[in-house]
N, C-alpha and C. Protein backbone atom coordinates (compact mmCIF):
# COMPACT_ATOMS: atom_id res chain seq x y z
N UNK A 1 39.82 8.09 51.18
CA UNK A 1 39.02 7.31 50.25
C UNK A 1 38.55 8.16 49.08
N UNK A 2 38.27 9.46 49.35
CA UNK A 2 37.54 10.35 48.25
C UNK A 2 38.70 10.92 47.28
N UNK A 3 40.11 10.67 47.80
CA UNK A 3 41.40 10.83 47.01
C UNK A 3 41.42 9.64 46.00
N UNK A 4 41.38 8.02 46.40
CA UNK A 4 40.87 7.23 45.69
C UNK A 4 40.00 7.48 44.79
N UNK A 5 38.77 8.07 44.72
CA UNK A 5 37.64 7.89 43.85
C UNK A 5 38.16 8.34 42.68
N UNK A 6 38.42 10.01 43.04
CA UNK A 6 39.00 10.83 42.00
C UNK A 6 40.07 9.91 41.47
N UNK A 7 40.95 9.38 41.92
CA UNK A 7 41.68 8.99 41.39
C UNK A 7 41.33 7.72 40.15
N UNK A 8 40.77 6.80 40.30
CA UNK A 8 40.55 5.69 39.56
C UNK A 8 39.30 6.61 38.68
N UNK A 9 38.50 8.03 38.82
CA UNK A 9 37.72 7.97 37.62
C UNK A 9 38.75 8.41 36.58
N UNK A 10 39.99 9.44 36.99
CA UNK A 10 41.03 9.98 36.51
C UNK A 10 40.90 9.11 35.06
N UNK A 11 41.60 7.74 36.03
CA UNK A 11 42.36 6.72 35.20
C UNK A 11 41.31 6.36 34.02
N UNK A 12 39.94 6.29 34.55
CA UNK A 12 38.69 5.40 33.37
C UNK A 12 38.66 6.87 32.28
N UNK A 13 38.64 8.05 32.89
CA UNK A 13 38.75 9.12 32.20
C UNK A 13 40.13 9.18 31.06
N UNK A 14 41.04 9.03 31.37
CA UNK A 14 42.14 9.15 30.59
C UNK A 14 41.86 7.42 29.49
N UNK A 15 41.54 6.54 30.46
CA UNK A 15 41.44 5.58 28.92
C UNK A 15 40.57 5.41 28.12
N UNK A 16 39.42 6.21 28.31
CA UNK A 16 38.39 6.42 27.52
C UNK A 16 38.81 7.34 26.44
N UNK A 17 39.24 8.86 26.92
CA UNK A 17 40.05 9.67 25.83
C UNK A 17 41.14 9.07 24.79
N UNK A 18 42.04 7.93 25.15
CA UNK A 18 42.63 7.21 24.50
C UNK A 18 42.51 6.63 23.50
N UNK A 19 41.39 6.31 23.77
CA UNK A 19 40.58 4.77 22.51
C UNK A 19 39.46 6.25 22.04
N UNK A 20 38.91 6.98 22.52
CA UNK A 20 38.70 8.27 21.35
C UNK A 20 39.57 8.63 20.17
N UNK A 21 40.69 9.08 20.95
CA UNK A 21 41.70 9.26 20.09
C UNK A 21 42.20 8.69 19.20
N UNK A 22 42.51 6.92 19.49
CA UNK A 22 42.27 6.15 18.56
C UNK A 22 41.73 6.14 17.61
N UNK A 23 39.89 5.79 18.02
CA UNK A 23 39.34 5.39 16.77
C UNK A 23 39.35 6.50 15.93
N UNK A 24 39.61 7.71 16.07
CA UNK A 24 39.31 9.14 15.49
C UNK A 24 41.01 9.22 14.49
N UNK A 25 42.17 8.65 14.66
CA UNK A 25 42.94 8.23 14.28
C UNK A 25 42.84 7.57 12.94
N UNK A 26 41.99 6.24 13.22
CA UNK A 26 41.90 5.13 12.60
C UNK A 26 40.94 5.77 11.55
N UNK A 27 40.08 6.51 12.31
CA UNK A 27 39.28 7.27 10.87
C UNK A 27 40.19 8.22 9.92
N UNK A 28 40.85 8.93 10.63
CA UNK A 28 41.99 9.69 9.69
C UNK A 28 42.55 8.83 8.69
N UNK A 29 43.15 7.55 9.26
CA UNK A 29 43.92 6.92 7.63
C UNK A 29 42.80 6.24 7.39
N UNK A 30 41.29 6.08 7.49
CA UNK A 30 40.81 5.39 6.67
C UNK A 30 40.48 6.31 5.15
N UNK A 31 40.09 8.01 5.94
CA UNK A 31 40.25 8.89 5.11
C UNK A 31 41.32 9.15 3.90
N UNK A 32 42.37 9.09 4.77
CA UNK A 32 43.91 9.22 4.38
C UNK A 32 43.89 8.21 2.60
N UNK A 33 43.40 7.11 3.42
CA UNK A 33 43.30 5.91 2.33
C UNK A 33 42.60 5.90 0.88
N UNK A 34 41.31 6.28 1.63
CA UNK A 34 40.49 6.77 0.18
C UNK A 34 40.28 8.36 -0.75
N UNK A 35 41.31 8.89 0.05
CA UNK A 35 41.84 9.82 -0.82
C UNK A 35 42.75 9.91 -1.87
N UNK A 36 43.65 8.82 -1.11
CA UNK A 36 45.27 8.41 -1.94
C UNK A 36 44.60 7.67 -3.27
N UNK A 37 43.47 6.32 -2.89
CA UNK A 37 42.71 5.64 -3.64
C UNK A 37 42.20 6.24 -4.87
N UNK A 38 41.54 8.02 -4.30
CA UNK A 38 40.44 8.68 -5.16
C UNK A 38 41.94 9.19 -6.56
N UNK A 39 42.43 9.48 -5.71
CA UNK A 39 43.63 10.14 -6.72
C UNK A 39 43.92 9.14 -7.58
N UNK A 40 44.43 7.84 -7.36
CA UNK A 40 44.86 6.88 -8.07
C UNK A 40 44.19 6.93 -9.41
N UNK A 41 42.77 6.49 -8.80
CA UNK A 41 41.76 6.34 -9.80
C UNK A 41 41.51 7.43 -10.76
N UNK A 42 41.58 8.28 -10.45
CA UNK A 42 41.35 10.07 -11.46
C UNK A 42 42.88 10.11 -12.33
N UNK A 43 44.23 9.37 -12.10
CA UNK A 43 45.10 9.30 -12.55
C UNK A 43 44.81 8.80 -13.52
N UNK A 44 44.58 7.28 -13.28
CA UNK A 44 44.06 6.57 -14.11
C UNK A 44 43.64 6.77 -15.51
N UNK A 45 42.21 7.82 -15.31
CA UNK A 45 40.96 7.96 -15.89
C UNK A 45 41.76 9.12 -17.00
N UNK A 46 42.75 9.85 -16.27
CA UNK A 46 43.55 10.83 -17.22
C UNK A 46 43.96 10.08 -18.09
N UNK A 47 45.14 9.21 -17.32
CA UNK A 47 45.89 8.48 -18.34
C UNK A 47 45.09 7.82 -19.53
N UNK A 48 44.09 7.43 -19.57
CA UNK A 48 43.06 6.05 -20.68
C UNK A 48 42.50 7.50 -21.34
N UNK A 49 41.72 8.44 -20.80
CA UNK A 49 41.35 9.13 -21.45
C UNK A 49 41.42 9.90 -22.41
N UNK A 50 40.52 9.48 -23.61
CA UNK A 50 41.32 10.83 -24.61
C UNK A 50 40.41 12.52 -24.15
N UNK A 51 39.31 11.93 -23.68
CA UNK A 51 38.77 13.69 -23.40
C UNK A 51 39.37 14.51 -22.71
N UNK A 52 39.31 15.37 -22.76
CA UNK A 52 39.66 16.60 -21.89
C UNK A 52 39.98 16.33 -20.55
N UNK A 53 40.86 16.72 -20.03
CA UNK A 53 41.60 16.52 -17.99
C UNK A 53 40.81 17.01 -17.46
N UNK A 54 40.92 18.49 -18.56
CA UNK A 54 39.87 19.49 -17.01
C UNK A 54 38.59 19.08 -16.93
N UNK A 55 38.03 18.30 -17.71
CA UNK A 55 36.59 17.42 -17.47
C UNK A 55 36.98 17.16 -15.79
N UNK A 56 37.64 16.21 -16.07
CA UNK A 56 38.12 14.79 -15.45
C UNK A 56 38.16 15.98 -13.84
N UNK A 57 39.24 17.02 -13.65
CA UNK A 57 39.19 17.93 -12.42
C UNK A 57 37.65 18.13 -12.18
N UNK A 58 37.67 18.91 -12.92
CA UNK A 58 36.05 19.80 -12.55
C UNK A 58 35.25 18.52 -12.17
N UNK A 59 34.97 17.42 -12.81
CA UNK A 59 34.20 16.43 -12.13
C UNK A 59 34.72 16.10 -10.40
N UNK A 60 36.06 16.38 -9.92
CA UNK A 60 36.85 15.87 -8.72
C UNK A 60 35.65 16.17 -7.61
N UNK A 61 35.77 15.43 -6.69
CA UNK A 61 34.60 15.29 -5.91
C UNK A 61 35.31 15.66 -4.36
N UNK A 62 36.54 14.95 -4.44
CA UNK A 62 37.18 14.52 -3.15
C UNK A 62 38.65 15.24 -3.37
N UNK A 63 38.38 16.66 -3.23
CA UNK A 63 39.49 17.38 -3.39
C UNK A 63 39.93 17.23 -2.44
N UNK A 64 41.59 18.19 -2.15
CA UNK A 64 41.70 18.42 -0.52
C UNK A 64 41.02 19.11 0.20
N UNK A 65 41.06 20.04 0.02
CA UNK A 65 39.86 20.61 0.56
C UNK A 65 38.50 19.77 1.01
N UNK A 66 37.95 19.16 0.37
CA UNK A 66 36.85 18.08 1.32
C UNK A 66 37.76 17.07 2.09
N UNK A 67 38.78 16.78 1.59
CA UNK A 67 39.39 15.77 2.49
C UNK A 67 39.98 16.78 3.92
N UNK A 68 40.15 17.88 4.16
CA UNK A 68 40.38 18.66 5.17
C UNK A 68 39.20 18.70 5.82
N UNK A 69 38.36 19.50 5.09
CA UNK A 69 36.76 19.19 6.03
C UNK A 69 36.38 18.03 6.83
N UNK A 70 36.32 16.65 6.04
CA UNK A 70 35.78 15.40 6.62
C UNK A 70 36.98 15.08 7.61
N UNK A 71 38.36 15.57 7.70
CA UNK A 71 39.35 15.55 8.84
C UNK A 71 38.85 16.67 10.30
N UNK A 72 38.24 17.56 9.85
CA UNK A 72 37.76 18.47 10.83
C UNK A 72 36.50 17.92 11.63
N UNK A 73 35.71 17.33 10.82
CA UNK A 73 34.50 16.45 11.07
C UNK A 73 34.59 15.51 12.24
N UNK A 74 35.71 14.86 12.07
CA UNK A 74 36.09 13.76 12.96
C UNK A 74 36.71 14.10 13.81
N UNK A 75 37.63 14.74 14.15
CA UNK A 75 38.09 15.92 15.12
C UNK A 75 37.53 15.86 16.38
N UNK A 76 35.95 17.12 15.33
CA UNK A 76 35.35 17.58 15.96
C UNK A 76 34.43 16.83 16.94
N UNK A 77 34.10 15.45 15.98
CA UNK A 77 32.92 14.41 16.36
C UNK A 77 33.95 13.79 17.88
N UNK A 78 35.23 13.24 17.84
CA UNK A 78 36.26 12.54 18.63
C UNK A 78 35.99 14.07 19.90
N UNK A 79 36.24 15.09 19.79
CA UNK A 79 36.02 15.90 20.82
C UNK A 79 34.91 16.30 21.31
N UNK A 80 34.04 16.35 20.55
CA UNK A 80 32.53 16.14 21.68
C UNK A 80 32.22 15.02 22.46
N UNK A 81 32.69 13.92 21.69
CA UNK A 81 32.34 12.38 22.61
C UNK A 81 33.14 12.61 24.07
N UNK A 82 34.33 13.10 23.57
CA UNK A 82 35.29 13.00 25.10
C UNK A 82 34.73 14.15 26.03
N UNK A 83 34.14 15.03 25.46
CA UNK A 83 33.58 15.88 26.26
C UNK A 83 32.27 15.63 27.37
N UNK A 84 32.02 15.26 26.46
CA UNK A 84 30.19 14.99 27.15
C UNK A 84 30.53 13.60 28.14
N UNK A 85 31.65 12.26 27.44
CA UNK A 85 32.09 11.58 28.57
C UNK A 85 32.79 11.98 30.19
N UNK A 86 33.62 12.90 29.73
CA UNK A 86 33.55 14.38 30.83
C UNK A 86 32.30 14.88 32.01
N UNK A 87 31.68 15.06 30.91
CA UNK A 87 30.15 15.65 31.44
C UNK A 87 29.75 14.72 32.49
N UNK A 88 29.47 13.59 32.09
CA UNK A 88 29.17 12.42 32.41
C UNK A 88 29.47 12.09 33.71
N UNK A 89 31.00 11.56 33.28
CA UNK A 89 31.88 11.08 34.71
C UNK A 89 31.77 12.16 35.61
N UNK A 90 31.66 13.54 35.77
CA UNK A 90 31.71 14.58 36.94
C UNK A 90 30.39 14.38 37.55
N UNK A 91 29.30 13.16 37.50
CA UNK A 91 28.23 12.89 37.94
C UNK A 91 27.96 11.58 38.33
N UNK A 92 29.41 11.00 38.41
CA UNK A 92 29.65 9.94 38.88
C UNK A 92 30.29 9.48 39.96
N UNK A 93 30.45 8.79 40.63
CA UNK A 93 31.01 8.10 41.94
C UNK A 93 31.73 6.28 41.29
N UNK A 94 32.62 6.18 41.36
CA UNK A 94 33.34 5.10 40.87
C UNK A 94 34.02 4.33 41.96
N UNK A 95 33.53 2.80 42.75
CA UNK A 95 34.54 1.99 43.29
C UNK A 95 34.95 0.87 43.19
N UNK A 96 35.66 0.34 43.86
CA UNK A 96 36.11 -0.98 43.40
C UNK A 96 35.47 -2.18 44.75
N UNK A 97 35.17 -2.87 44.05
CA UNK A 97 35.19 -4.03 44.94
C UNK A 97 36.27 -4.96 45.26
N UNK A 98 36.46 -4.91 46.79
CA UNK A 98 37.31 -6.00 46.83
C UNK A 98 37.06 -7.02 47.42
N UNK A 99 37.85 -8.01 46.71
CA UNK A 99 37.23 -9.80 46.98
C UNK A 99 38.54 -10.35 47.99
């Protein structure tokens, strides 16, 4: 029976990390998105503009470089959650009822 236990927290353990992974995913191309977006728009602002580009850079907010950071961010945030859910479940006892 105690082969059971381990076993089914295994399973709640592995699909919890899953849908971590996921949403931490889903944050990547939301990132992904409004980066491609930020660029568009700074294209844009070149193209119409008669002032100066390097204004237009030096103003850039959402370089790669921050877009690497806020990718590390989420990462990092997606691997503490699964961790501490970790934490968690090793203080748990999990069974099933049967009907």
């Amino acid at each position: 029976m105690s082969e059971e236990k381990t076993e089914l927290k295994d399973i709640i353990s592995f699909q919890v990390h899953r849908n971590i992974v996921n949403l931490y995913k889903k944050y990547f191309e939301i990132t992904e998105d409004l980066l491609r977006e930020h660029n568009l728009y700074k294209e844009r602002i070149k193209k119409s503009s008669l002032d100066d580009t390097n204004t237009i850079d030096d103003l850039d907010y959402f370089t790669e470089e921050r877009f690497n950071q806020t990718r590390k961010k989420i990462l990092d945030a997606g691997n503490d959650a699964a961790r501490e859910i970790d934490k968690t479940l090793e203080f748990v006892t999990i069974t099933l009822k049967e009907q």
